[in-house]
Protein backbone atom coordinates (compact mmCIF):
# COMPACT_ATOMS: atom_id res chain seq x y z
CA UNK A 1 16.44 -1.34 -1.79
CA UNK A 2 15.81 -4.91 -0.89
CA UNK A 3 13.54 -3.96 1.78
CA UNK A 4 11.99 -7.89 1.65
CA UNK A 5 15.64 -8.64 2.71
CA UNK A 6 16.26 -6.39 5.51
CA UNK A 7 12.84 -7.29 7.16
CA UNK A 8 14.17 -10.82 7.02
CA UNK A 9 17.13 -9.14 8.81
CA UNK A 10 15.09 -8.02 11.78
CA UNK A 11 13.24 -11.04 12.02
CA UNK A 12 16.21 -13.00 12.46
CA UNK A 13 17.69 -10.45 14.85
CA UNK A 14 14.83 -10.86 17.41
CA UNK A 15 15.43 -14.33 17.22
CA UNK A 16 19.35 -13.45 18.95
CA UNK A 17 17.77 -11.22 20.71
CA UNK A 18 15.04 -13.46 22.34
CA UNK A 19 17.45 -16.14 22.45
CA UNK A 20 20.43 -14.26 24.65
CA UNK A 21 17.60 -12.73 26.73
CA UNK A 22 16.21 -16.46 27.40
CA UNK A 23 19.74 -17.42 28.43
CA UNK A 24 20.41 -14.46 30.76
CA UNK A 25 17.16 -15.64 32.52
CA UNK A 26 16.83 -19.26 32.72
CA UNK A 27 20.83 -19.48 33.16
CA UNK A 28 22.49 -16.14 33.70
CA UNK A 29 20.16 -14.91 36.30
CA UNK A 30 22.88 -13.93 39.28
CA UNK A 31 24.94 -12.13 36.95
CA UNK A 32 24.64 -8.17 37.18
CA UNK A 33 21.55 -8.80 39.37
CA UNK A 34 19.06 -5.18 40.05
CA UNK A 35 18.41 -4.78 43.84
CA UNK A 36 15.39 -3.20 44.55
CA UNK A 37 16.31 0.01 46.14
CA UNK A 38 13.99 3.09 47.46
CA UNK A 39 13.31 4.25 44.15
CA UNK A 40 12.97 0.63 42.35
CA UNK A 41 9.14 -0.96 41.43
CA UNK A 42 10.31 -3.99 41.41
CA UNK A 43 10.83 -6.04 44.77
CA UNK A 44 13.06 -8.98 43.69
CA UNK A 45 16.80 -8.72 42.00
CA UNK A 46 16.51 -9.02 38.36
CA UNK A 47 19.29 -8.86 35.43
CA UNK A 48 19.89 -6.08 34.07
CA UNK A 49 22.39 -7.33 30.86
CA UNK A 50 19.24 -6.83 28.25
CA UNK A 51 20.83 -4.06 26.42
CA UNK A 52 23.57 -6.64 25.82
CA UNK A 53 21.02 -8.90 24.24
CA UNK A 54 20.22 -6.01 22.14
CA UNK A 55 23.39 -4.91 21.07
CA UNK A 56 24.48 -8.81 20.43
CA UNK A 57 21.26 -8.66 18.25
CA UNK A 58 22.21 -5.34 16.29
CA UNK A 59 25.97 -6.07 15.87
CA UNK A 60 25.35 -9.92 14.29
CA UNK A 61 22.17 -8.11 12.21
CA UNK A 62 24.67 -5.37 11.07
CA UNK A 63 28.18 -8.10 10.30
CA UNK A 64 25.39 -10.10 7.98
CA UNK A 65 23.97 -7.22 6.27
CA UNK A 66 27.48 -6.59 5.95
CA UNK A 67 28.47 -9.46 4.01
CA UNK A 68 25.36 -11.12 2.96
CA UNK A 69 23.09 -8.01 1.48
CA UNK A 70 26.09 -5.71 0.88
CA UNK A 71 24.40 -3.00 2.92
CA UNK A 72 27.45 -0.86 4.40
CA UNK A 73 26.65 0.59 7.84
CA UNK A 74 29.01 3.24 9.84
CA UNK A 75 32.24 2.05 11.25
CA UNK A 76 32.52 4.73 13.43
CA UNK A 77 28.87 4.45 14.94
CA UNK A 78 29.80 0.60 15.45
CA UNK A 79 33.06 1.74 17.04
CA UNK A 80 31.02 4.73 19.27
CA UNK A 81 28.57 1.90 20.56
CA UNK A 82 31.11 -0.51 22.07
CA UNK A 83 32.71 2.10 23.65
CA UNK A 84 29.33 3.28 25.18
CA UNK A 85 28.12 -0.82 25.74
CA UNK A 86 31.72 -1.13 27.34
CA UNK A 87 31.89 2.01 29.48
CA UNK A 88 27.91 1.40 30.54
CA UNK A 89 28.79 -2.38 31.62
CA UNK A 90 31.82 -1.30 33.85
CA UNK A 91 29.46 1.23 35.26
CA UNK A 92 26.87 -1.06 35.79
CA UNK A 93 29.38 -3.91 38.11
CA UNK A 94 31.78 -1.47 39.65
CA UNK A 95 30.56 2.04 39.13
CA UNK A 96 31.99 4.72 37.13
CA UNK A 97 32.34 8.86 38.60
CA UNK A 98 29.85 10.90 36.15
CA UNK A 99 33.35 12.87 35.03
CA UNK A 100 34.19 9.74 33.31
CA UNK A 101 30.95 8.78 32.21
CA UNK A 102 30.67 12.14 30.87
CA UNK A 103 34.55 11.72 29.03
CA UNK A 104 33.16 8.47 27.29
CA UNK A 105 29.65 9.89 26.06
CA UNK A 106 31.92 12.75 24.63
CA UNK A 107 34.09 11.05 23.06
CA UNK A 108 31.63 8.71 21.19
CA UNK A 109 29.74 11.52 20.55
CA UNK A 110 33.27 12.76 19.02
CA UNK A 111 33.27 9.37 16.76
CA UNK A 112 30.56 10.40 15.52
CA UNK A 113 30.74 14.26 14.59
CA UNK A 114 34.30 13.92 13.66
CA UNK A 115 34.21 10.52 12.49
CA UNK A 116 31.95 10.01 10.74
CA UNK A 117 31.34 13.15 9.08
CA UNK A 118 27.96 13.28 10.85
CA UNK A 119 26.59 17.36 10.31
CA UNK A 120 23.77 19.46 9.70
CA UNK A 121 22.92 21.84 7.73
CA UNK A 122 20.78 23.91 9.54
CA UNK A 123 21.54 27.37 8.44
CA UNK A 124 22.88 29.58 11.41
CA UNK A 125 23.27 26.75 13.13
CA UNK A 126 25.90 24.98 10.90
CA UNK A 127 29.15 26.84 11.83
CA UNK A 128 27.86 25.73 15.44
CA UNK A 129 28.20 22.07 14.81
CA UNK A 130 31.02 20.48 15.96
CA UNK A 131 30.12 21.34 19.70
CA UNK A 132 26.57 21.64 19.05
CA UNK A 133 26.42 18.10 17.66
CA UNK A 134 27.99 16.74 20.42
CA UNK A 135 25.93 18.83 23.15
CA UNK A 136 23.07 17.05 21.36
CA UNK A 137 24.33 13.32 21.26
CA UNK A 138 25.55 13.74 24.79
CA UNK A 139 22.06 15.02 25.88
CA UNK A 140 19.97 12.01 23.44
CA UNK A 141 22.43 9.14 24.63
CA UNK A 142 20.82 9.56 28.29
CA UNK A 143 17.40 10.88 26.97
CA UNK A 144 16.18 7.26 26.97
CA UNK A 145 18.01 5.99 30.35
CA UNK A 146 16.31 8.98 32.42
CA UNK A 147 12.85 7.21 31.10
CA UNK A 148 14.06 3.52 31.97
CA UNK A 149 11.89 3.33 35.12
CA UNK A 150 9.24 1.03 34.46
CA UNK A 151 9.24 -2.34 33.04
CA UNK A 152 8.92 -1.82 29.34
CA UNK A 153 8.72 1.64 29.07
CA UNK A 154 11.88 3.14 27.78
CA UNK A 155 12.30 0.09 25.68
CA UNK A 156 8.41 0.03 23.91
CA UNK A 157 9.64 4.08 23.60
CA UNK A 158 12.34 3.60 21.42
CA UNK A 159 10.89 1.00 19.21
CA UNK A 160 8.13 3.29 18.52
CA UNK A 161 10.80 6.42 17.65
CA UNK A 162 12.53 3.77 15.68
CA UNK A 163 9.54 2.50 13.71
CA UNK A 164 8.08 6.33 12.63
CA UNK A 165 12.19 6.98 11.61
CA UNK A 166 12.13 3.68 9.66
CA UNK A 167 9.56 5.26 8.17
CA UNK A 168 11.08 8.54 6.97
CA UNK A 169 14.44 6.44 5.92
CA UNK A 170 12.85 4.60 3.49
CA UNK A 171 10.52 7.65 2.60
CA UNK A 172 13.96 9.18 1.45
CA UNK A 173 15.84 6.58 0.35
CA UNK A 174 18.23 6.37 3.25
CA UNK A 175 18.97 2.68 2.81
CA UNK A 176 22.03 2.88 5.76
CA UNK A 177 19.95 4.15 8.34
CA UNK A 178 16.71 1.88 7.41
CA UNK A 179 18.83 -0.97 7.82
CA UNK A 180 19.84 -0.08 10.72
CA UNK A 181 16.92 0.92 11.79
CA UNK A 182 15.09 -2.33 10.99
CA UNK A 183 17.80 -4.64 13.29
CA UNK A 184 17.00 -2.18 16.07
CA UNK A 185 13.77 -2.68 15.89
CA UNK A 186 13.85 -6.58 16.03
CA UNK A 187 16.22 -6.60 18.87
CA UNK A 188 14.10 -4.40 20.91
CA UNK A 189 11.18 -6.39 20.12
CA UNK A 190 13.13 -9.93 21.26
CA UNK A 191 14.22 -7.64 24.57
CA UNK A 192 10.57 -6.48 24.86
CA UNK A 193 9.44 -9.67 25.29
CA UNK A 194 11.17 -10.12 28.44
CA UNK A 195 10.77 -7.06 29.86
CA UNK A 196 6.78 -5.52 29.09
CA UNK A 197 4.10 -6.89 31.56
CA UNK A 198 1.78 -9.25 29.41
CA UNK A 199 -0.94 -11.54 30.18
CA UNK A 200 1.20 -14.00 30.32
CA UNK A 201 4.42 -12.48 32.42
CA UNK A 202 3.20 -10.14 35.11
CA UNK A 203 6.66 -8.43 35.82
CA UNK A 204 10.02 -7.91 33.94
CA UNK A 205 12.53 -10.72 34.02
CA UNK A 206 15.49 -8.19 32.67
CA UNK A 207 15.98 -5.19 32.60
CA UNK A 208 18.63 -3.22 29.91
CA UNK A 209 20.51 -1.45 31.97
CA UNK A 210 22.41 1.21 31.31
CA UNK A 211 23.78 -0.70 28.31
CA UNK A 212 20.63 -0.83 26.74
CA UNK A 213 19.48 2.59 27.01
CA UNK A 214 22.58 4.53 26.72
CA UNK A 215 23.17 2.78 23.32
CA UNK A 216 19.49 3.01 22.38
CA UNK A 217 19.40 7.21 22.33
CA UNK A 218 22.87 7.04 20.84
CA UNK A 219 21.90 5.36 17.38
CA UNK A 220 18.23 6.76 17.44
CA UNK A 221 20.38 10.26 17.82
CA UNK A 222 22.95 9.48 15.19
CA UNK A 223 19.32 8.08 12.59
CA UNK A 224 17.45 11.03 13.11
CA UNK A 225 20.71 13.62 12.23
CA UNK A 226 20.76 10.91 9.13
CA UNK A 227 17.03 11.01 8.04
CA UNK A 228 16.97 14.76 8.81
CA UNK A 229 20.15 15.56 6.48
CA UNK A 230 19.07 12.79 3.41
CA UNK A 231 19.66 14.06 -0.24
CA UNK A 232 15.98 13.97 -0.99
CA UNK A 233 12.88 13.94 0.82
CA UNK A 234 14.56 14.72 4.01
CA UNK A 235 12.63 14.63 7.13
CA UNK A 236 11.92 18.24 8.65
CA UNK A 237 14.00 18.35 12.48
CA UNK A 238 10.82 19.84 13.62
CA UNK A 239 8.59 17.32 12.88
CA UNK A 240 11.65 14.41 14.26
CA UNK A 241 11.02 16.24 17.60
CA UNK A 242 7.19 15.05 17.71
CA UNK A 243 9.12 11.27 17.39
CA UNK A 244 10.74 11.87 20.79
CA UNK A 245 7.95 14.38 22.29
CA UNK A 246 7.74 12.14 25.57
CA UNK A 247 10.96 11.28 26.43
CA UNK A 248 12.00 15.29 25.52
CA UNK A 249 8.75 16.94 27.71
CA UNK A 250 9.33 14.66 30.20
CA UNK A 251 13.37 15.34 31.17
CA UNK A 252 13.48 19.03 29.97
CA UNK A 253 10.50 19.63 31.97
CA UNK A 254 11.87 17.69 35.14
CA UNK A 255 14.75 19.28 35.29
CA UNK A 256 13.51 23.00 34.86
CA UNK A 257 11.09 21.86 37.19
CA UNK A 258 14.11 20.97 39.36
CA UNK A 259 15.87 23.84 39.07
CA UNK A 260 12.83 26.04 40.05
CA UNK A 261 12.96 24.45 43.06
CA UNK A 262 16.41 25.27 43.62
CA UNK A 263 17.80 21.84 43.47
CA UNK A 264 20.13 20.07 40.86
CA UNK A 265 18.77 19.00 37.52
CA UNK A 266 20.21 15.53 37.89
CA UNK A 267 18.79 15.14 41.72
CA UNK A 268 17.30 11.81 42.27
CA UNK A 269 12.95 11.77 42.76
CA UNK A 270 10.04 10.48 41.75
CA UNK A 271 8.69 13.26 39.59
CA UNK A 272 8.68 11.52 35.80
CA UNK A 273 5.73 11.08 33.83
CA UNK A 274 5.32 7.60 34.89
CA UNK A 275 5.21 8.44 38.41
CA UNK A 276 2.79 10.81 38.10
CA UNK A 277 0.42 8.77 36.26
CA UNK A 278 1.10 5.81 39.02
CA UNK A 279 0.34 8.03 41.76
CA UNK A 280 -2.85 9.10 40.26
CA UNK A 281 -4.01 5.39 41.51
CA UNK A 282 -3.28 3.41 37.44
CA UNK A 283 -1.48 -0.08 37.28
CA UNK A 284 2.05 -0.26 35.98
CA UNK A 285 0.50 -2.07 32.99
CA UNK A 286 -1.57 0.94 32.25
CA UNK A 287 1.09 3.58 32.70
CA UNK A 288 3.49 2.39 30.20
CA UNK A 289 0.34 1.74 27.59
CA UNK A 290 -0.67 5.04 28.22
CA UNK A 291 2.76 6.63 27.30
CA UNK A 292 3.40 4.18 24.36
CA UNK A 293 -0.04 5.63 23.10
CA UNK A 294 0.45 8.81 23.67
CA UNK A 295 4.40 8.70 22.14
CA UNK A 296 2.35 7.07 19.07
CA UNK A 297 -0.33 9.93 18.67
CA UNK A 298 2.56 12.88 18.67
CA UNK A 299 4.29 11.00 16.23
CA UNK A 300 1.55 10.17 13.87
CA UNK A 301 1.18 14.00 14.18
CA UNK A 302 5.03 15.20 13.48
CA UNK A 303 4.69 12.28 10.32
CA UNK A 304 1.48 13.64 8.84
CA UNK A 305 2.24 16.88 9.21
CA UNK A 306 5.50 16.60 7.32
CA UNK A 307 3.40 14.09 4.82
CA UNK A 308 0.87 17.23 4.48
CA UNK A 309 3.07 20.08 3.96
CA UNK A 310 3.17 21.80 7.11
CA UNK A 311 5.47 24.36 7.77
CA UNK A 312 8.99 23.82 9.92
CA UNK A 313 7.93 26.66 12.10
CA UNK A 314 4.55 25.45 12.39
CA UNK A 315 5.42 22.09 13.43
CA UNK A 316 8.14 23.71 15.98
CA UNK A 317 5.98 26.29 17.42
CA UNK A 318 3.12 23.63 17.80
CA UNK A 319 5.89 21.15 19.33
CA UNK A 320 6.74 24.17 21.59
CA UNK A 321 3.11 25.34 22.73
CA UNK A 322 2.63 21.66 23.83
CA UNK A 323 5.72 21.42 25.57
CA UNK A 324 4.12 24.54 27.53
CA UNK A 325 0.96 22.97 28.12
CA UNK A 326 2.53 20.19 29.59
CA UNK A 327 4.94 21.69 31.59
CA UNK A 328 2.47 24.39 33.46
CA UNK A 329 -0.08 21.21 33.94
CA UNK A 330 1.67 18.53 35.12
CA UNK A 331 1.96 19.62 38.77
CA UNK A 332 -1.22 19.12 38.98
CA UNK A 333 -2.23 16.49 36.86
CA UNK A 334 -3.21 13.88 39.24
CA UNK A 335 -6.09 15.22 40.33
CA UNK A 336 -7.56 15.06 36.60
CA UNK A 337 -6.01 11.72 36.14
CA UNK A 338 -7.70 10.02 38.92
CA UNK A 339 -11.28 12.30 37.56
CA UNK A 340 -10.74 10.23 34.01
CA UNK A 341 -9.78 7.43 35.61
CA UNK A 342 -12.39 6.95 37.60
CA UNK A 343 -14.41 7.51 34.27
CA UNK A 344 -12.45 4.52 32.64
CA UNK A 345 -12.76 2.64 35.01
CA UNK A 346 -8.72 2.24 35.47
CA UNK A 347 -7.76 3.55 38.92
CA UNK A 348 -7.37 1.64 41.72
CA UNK A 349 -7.88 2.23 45.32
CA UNK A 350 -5.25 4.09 47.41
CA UNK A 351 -3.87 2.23 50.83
């Protein structure tokens, strides 16, 4: 499978990645600046062209796996990204209506289902597919943007789905979507060091943009339909929802949460995960390590309990009673944050 060859790959795709990122910020820095708005952490403009750093890394990683390792990788998914990376930067400098944003996610989605031959074969679910697959790329192309709200969190998110479905390509032999995969992985991690808080860098210096995280739940959408359909060894679709348990809890229970209240799903507030967590008194720092950790403990589970033998409905109905647990607890999880907090050590005073 030349594995060796396509971690090589990776390695040299962070390096485009890192590189384009450095340029944006030591000599791009006024173009498609961030202002800091009501809802915005951050206090100072800052780029926000890192999903094109990302998606320079992935298409250059994909071209030379192309022709250097012969490893063929979908037309039509490179065809459904620039139209998303194309449709996300217009949106970003002049602003597109959400009808047309909505048109454009379709139709890649379309790319995709049509194109590509992408389907499932899910029992009753199969003669459901055409619209059902795109309902569900439509939905996963903005599950990671609705979790782009603090620096390095919807970025560290999607290298940890990408890593655990790395995983279960190579576990059954789904050499395409390792690949893949594998460059997605190393152009995050050249983005990520721009944009977590480390020792060394106390706030992001770009941010991805729509670009970034549109295309990001796009191809980890279009992987997990791949892993989850291989030949042999395929990976269960209950235990692929454990790799996106965070970023699904989180917006499906924000917007029923929403609608309970009798407002829109897509209304505009402060209600995420992370916001939660940062009014329960932690650092920035802290909320986005605490996610990342938890978003690695569900998926260890989902992967060893497919590795053990569990049962699809077990795995579901687990997925499900957590999903419950959070949901009915989060309204008032502050008050036990700041408790274990305090207990830690990690909360900080209130003004």
């Amino acid at each position: 499978m030349m594995l060796s060859s396509f971690i090589l790959m990776a390695l040299f795709v962070f390096a485009v990645s890192f590189s384009v990122c450095y340029w944006i910020v030591t000599r791009g820095k006024k173009i498609l600046l961030d202002h800091p708005n009501d809802r915005s952490l951050h206090v100072t403009p800052v780029p926000r062209l890192g999903g094109v750093a990302i998606v320079a890394g992935v298409f250059i990683g994909v071209v030379l796996c192309h022709f250097a390792l012969n490893a063929a990788i979908s037309v039509f998914a490179c065809a459904a990204t620039v139209v998303l990376l194309a449709a996300a930067l217009w949106d970003d400098k002049k602003g597109l209506p959400p009808f047309v944003r909505l048109v454009v996610q379709c139709f890649a989605a379309l790319l995709l289902v049509w194109g590509d031959g992408l389907y499932v074969d899910w029992q009753i679910l199969s003669w459901l597919w055409p619209v059902l697959g795109v309902l569900v790329l439509v939905w996963s192309i903005n599950l990671f943007n609705f979790m782009d709200g603090m620096d390095g969190l919807a970025g560290g998110l999607a290298m940890i789905t990408a890593a655990f479905l790395a995983v279960a390509a190579y576990l059954s032999g789904s050499s395409e979507t390792l690949v893949l995969l594998l460059i997605l992985s190393g152009a995050l991690a050249g983005f990520l060091c721009f944009n977590m808080r480390l020792p060394w860098q106390c706030h992001a210096k770009i941010f991805m943009g729509d670009s970034g995280s549109l295309m990001l739940g796009f191809l980890l959408a279009w992987a997990v339909v791949r892993v989850t359909q291989a030949d042999t060894n395929a990976l269960p679709p209950a235990a692929a929802l454990w790799f996106f348990a965070i970023p699904l809890m989180d917006t499906v229970s924000l917007m029923l949460r929403r609608v309970l209240k009798g407002r829109s799903p897509f209304h505009h507030d402060r209600d995420h995960l992370h916001h939660i967590l940062a009014r329960a008194g932690y650092t920035d720092a802290q909320v986005v390590w605490i996610i990342h950790f938890a978003a690695v403990a569900f998926g260890l589970f989902g992967f060893h309990g497919w590795r053990a033998g569990l049962a699809d409905a077990t795995l579901f109905y687990g997925f499900l009673s957590v999903f419950v647990v959070y949901f009915f607890s989060v309204e008032h999880a502050g008050r036990l944050l700041r408790l274990f907090g305090r207990t830690l050590g990690w909360s900080r005073p209130h003004a």
